[in-house]
Structure formats: structure tokens, C-alpha cells
C-alpha atoms as a PDB file:
ATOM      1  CA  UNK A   1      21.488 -24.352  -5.125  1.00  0.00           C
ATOM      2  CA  UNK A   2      20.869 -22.099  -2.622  1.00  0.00           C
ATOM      3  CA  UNK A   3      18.632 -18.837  -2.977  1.00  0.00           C
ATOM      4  CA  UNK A   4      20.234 -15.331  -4.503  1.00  0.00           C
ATOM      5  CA  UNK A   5      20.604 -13.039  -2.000  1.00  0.00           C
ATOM      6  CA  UNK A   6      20.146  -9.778  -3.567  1.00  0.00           C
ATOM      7  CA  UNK A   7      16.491  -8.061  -3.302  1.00  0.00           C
ATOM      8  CA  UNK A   8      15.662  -8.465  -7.129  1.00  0.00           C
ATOM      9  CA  UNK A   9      17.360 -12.031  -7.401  1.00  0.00           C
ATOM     10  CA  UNK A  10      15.374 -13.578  -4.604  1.00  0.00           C
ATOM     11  CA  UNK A  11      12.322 -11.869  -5.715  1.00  0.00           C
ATOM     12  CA  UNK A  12      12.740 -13.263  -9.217  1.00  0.00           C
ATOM     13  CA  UNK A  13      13.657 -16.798  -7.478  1.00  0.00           C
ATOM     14  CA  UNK A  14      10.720 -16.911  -5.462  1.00  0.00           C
ATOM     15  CA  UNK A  15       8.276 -16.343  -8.222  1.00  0.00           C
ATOM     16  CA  UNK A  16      10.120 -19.222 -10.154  1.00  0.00           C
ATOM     17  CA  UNK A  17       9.328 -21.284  -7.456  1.00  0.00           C
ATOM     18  CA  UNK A  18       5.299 -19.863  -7.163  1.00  0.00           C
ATOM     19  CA  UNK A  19       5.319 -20.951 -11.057  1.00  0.00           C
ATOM     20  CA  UNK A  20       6.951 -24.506 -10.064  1.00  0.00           C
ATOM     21  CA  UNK A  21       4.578 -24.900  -7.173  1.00  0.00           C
ATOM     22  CA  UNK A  22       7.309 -25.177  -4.719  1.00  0.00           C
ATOM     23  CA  UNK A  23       5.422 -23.566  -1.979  1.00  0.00           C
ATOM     24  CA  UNK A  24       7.895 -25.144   0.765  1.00  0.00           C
ATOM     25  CA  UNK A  25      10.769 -23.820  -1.078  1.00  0.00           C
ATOM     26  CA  UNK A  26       9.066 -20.310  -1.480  1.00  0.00           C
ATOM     27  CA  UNK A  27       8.291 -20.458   2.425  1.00  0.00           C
ATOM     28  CA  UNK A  28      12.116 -21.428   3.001  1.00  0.00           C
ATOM     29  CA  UNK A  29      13.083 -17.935   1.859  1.00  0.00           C
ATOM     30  CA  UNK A  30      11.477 -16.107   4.647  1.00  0.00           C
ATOM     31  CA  UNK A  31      13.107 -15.308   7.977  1.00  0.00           C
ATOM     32  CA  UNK A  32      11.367 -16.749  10.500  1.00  0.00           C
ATOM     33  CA  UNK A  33      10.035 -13.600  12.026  1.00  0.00           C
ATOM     34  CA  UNK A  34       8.863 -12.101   8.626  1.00  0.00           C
ATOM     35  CA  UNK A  35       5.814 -10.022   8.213  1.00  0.00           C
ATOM     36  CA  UNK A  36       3.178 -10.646   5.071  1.00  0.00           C
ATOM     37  CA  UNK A  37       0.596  -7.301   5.042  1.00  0.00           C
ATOM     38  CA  UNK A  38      -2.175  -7.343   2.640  1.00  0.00           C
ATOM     39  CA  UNK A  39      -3.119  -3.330   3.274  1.00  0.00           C
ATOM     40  CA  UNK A  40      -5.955  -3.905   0.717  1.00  0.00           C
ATOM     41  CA  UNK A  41      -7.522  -6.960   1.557  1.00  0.00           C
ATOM     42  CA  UNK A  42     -11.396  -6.768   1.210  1.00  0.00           C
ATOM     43  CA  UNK A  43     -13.083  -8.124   4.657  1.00  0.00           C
ATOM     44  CA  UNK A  44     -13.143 -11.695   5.493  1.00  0.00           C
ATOM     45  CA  UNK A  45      -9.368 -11.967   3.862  1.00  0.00           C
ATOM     46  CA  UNK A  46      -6.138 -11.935   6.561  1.00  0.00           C
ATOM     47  CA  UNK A  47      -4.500  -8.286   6.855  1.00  0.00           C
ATOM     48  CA  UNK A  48      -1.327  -9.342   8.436  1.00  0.00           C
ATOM     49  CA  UNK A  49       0.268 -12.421   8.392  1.00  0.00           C
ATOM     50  CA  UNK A  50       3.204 -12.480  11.246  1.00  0.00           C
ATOM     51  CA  UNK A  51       5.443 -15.368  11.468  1.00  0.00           C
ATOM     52  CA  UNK A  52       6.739 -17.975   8.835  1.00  0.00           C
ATOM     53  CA  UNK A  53       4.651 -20.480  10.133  1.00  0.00           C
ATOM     54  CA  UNK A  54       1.437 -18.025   9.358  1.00  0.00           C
ATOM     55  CA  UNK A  55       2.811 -17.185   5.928  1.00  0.00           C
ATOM     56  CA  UNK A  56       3.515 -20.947   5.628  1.00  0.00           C
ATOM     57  CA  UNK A  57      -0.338 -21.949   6.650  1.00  0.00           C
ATOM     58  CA  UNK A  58      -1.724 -18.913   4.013  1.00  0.00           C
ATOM     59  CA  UNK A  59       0.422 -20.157   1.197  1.00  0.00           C
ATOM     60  CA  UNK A  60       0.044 -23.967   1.731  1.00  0.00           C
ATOM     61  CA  UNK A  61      -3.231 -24.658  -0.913  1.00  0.00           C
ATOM     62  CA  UNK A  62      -2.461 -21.832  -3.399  1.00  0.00           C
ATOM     63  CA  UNK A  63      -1.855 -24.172  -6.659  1.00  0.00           C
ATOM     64  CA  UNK A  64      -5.046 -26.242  -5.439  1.00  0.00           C
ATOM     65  CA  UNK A  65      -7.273 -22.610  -6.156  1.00  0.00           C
ATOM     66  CA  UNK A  66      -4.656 -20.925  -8.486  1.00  0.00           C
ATOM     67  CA  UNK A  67      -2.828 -22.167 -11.386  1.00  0.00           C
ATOM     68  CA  UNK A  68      -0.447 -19.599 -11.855  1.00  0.00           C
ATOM     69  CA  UNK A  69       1.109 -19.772 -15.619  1.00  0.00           C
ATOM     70  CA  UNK A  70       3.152 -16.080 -15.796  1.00  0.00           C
ATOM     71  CA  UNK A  71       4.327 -13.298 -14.242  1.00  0.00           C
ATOM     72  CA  UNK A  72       4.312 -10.615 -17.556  1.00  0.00           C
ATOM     73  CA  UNK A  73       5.289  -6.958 -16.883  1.00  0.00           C
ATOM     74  CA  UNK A  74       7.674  -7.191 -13.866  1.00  0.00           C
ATOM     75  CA  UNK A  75       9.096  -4.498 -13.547  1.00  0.00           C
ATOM     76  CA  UNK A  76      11.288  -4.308 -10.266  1.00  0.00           C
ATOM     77  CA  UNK A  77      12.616  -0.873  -8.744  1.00  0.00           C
ATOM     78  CA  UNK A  78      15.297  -0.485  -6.742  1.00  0.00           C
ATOM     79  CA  UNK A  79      14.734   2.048  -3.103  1.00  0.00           C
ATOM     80  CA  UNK A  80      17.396   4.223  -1.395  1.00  0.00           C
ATOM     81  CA  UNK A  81      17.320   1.415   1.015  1.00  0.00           C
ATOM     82  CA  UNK A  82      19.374  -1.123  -0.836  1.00  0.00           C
ATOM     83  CA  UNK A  83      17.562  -4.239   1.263  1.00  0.00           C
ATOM     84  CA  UNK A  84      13.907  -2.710  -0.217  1.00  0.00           C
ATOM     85  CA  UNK A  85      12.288  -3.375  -4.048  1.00  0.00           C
ATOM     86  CA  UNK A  86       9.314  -1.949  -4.919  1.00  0.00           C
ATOM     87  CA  UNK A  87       7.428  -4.312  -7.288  1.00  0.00           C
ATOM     88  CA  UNK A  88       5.077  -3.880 -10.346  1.00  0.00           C
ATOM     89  CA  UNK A  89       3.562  -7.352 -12.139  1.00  0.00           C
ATOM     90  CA  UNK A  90       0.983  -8.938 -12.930  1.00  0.00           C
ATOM     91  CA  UNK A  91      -0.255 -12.574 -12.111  1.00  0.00           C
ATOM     92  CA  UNK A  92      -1.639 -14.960 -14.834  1.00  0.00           C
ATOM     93  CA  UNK A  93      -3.384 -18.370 -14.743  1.00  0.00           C
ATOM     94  CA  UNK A  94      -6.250 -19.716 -13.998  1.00  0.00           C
ATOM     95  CA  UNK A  95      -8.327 -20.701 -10.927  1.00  0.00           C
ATOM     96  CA  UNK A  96      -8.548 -24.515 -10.401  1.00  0.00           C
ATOM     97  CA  UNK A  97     -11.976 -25.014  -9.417  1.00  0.00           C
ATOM     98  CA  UNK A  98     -14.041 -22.758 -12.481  1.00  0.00           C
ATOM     99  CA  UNK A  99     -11.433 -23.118 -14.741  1.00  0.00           C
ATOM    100  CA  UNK A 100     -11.956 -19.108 -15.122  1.00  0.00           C
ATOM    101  CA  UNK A 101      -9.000 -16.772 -16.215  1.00  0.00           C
ATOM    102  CA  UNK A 102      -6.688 -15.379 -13.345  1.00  0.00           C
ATOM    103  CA  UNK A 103      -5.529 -12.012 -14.053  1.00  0.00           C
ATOM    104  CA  UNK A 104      -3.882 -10.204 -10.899  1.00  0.00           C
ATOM    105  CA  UNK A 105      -2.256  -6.839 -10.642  1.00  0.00           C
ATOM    106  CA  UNK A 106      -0.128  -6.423  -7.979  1.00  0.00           C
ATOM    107  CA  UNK A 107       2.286  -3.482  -6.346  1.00  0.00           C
ATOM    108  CA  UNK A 108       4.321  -5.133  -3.551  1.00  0.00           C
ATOM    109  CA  UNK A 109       7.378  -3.582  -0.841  1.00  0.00           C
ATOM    110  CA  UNK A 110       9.580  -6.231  -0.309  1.00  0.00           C
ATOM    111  CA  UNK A 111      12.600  -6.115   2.340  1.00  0.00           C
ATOM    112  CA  UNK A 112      15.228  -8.115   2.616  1.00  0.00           C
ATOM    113  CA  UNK A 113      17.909  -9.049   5.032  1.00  0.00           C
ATOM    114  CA  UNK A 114      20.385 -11.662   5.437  1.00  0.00           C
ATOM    115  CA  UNK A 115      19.311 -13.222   2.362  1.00  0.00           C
ATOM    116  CA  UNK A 116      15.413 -13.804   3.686  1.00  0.00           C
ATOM    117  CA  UNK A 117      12.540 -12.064   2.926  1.00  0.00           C
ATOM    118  CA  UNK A 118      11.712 -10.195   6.316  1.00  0.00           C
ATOM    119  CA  UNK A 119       8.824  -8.381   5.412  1.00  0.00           C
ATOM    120  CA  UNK A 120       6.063  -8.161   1.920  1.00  0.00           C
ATOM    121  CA  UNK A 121       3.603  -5.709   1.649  1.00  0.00           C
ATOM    122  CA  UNK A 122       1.425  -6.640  -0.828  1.00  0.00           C
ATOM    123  CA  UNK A 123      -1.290  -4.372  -3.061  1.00  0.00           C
ATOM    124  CA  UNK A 124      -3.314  -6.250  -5.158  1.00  0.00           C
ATOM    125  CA  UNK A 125      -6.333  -5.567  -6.671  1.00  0.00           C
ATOM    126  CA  UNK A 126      -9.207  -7.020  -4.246  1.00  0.00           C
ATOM    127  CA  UNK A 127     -11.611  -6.264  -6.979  1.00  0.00           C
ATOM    128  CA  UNK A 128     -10.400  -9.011  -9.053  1.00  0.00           C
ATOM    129  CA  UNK A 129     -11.269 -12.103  -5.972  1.00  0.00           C
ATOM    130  CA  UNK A 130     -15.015 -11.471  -6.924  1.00  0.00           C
ATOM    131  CA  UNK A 131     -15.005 -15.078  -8.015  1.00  0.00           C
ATOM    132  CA  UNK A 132     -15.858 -17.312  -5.016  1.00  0.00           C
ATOM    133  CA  UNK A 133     -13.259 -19.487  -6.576  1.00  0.00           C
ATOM    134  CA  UNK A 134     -10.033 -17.382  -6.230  1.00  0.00           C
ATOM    135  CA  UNK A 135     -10.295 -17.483  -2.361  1.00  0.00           C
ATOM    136  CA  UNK A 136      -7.389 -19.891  -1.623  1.00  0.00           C
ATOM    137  CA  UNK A 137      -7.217 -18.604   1.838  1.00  0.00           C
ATOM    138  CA  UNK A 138      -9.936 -20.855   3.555  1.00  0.00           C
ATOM    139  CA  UNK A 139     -12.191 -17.798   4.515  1.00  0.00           C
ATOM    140  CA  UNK A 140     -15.532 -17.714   3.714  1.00  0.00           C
ATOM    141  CA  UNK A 141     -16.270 -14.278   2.556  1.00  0.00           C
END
């Protein structure tokens, strides 16, 4: 089956796949020039990611540092540009190596065209990483 192409579909699809694990099939719905921004990202923690390959490389050992179990209070919203959601959720699991709760709030732009996710701007809360643990990104803060 091949991924929705609406905004609010393909967002709903690729968090489906985050739960699942499928972090290949998550990358697969980027275009290949997409652009991942973190505009809150505390220091020692990428900004920008540009590229699919990049986003690829940043997303490759999330489920080995987060065991994401939900996604409660989505609430998508639609822009006046029909290719652009703005997103409200939350994250919930737990992080593999403490065993510790994982509770993320996130805000994210999303824009899509030709059915791929061209570019995410994502807001989350950089005051809930405070756990060595949760840094999935191979920095060391």
C-alpha cells in the first residue's frame, strides 16, 4: 500500500509507522531534498537536518533509545496553504536504556508536496531530554 497523500493522512501514516518501528518506511516518505529543523534544540543536539540521507542517519537508532507506545492528543490543523499542517501531540513511551517514562510535547509545521514530506519543523520541549538516556541522536551533550 502506498502512502496517503494528503497532509493529515501522511502525517497520521508516518506516526503509525514511528509506533511500528518502521524507520525505513517513515524515511521513504520524505522527498529527497527535505528539510528537518529542530528551532528549539538545546546545544549539542542537530538544528537542521538537510537531505533524506541526514534525516535518514538522525532517525536510524530511535526505537534503540525510545520506545514510543502513543501519540494521545493529536490534534492536526489545517493552514491556508493546503500542502501545510500545523501539529499539536504528544509522544509517549519509554526510554530503552533507564526504563524511565517518555513524555514529549511537541508543535510541528509540516509541508507537503507530491505526496512527500518536503520540509518538518519541529518544537518540542528540550526541557524534557534532561535524561542522558533520551539522547538518541549520538551527541554527547
Amino acid at each position: 500500500m502506498s502512502a496517503p497523500t494528503c497532509p493529515a493522512d501522511l502525517y497520521r501514516h508516518s506516526l503509525r509507522l514511528l509506533l511500528d518501528k518502521d524507520i525505513p518506511a517513515w524515511v521513504a516518505l520524505w522527498a529527497e531534498g527535505g528539510l528537518m529543523e529542530f528551532p528549539f534544540a538545546p546545544a549539542g543536539w542537530p538544528r537542521r537536518l538537510e537531505g533524506k540521507e541526514a534525516i535518514a542517519a538522525y532517525m536510524r537508532h530511535y526505537p534503540d533509545h525510545i520506545d514510543l507506545h502513543d501519540f494521545p492528543d493529536l490534534r492536526i490543523h489545517q493552514t491556508t496553504d493546503p500542502g501545510t499542517i500545523v501539529v499539536e501531540m504528544r509522544g509517549v513511551g519509554r526510554l530503552v536504556e533507564s526504563d524511565a517514562p517518555f513524555d514529549m510535547t511537541y508543535i510541528a509545521v509540516v509541508t507537503v508536496r507530491d505526496g512527500h514530506i518536503t520540509s518538518y519543523r519541529d518544537y518540542w520541549n528540550p526541557l524534557a531530554v534532561q535524561e542522558p538516556s533520551a539522547d538518541f541522536t549520538g551527541s554527547s551533550r
